[in-house]
C-alpha atoms as a PDB file:
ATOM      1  CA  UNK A   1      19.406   5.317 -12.612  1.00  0.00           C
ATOM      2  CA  UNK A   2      19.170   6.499  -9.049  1.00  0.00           C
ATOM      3  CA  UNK A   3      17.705   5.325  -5.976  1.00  0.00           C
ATOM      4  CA  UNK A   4      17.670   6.184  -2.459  1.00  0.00           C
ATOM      5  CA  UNK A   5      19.702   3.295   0.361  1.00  0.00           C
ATOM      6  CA  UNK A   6      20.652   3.741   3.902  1.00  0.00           C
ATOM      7  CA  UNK A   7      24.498   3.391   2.885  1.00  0.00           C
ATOM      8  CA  UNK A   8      26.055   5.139  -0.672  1.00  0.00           C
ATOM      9  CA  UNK A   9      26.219   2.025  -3.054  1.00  0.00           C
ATOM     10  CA  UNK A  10      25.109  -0.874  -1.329  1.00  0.00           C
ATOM     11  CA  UNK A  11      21.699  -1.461  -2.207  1.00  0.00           C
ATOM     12  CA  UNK A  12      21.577  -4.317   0.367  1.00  0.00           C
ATOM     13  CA  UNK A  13      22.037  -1.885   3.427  1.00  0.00           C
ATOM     14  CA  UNK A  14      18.253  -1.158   2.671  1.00  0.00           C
ATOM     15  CA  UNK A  15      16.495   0.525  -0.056  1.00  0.00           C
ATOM     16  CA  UNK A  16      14.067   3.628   0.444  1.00  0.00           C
ATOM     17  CA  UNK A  17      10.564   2.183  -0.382  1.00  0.00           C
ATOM     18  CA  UNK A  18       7.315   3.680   0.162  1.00  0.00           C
ATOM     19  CA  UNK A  19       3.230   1.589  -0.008  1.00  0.00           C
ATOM     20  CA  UNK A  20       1.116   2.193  -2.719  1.00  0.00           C
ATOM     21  CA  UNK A  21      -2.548   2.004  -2.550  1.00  0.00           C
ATOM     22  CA  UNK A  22      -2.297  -1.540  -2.742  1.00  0.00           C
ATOM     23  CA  UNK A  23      -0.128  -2.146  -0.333  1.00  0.00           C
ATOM     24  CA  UNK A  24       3.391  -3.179  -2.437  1.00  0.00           C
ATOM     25  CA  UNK A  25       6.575  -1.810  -1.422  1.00  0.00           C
ATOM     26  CA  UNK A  26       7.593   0.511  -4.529  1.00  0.00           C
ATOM     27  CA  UNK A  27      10.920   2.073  -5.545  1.00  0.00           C
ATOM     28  CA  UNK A  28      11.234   5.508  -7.121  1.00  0.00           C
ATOM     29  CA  UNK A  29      13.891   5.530  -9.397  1.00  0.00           C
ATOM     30  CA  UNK A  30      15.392   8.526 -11.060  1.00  0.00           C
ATOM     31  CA  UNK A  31      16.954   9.487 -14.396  1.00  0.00           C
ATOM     32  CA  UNK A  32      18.993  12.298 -12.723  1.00  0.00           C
ATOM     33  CA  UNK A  33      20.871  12.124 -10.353  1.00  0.00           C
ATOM     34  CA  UNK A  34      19.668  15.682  -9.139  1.00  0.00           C
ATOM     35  CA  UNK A  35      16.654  14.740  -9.028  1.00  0.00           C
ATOM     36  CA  UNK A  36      17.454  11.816  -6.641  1.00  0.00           C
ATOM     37  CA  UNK A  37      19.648  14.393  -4.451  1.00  0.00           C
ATOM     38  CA  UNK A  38      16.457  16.983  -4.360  1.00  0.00           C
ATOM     39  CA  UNK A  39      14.131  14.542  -3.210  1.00  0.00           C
ATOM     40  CA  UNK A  40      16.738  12.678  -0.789  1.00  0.00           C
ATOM     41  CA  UNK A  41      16.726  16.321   1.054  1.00  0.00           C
ATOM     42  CA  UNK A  42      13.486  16.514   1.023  1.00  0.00           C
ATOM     43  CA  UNK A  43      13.295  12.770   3.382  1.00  0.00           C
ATOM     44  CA  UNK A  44      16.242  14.190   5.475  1.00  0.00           C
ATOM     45  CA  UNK A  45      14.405  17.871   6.787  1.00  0.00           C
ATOM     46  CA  UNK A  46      11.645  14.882   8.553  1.00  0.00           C
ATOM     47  CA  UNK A  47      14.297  12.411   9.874  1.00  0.00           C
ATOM     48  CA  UNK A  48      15.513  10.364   6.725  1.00  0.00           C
ATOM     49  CA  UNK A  49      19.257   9.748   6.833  1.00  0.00           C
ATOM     50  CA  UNK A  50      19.682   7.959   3.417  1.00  0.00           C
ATOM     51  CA  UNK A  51      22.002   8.602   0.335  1.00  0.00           C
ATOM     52  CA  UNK A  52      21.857   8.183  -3.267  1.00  0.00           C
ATOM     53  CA  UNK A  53      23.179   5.552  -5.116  1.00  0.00           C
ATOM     54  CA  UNK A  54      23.917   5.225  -8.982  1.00  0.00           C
ATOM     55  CA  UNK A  55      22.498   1.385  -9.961  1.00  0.00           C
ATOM     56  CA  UNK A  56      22.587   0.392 -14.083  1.00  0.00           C
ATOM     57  CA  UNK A  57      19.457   0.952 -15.853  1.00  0.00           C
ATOM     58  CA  UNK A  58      18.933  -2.602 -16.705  1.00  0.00           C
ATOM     59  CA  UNK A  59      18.836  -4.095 -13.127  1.00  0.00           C
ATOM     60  CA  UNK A  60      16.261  -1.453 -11.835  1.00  0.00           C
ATOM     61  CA  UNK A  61      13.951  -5.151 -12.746  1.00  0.00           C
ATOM     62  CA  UNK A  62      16.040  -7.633 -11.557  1.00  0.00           C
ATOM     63  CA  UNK A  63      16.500  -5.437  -8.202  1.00  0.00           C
ATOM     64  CA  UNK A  64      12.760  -4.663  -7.367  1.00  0.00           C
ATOM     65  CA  UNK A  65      11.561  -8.766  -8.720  1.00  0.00           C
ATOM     66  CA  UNK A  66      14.384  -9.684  -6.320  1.00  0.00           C
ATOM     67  CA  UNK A  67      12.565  -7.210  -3.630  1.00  0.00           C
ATOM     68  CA  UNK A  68       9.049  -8.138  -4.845  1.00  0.00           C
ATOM     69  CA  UNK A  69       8.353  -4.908  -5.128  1.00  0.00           C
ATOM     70  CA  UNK A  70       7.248  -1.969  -7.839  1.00  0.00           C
ATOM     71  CA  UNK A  71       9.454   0.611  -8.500  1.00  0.00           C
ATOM     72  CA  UNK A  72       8.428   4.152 -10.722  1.00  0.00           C
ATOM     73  CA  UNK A  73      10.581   5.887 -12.710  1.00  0.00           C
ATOM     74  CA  UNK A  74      10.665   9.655 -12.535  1.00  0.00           C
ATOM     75  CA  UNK A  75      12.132  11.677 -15.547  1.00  0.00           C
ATOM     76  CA  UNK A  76      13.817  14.452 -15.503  1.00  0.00           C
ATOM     77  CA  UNK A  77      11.779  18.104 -14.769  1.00  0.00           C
ATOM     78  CA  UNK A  78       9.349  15.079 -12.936  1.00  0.00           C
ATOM     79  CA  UNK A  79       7.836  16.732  -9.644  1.00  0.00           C
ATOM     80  CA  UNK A  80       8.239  14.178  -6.806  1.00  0.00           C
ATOM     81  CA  UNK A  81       8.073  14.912  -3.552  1.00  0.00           C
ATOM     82  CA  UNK A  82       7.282  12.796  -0.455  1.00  0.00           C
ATOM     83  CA  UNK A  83       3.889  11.436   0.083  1.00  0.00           C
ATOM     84  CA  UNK A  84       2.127  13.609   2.764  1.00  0.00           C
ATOM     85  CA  UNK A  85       1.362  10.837   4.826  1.00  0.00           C
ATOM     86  CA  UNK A  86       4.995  10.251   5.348  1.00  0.00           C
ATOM     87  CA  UNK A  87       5.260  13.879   6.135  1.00  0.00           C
ATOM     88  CA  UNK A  88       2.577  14.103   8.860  1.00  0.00           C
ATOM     89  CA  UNK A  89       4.010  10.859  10.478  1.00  0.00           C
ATOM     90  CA  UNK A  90       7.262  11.971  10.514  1.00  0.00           C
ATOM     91  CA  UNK A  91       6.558  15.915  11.820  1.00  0.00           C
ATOM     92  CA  UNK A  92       4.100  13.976  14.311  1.00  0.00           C
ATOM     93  CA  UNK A  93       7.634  12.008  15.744  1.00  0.00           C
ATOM     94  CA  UNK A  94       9.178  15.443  16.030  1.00  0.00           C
ATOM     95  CA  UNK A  95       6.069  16.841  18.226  1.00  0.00           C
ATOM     96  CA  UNK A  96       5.712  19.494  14.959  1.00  0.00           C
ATOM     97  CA  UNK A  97       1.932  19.044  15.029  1.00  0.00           C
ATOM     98  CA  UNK A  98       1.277  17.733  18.683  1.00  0.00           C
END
């Protein structure tokens, strides 16, 4: 699995986490590591400086019950792409749509 941290391979540098409507911190995961890359430039053209990191498949648990937080998994040909209210924030900080 894949996931997105502010330094390549140390999760504990800080992992990329966004708020569900609930309000819990959740990881997306991904199966490929393209996948991971796509939507890590995606976060980068509004600010993001982060970098993928490969972590095993069975500690994607342990990690996010360590984190208390959720964590989704997407699968390969999965669409993800950053939630727009991250976008608009983000353009807003780079006087995009002032």
């Amino acid at each position: 699995m894949f996931m997105l941290t502010k330094i390549e391979g140390e999760i504990e540098s800080g992992t990329y986490a966004t708020i569900d409507d609930d309000g819990t911190p959740c990881v997306q995961f991904f199966v490929d590591k393209d996948d991971a890359m796509t939507y890590n430039v995606q976060l980068s053209a509004v600010g993001y400086d982060l970098s993928v990191t490969e972590t095993p498949d069975d500690s994607v648990d342990k990690i996010c019950d360590l984190l208390g937080y959720a964590y989704t998994v997407a699968e390969p040909g999965d669409l993800v792409i950053p939630k727009l209210e991250i976008l608009q924030k983000e353009l807003e900080n780079l006087d995009y749509l002032s």
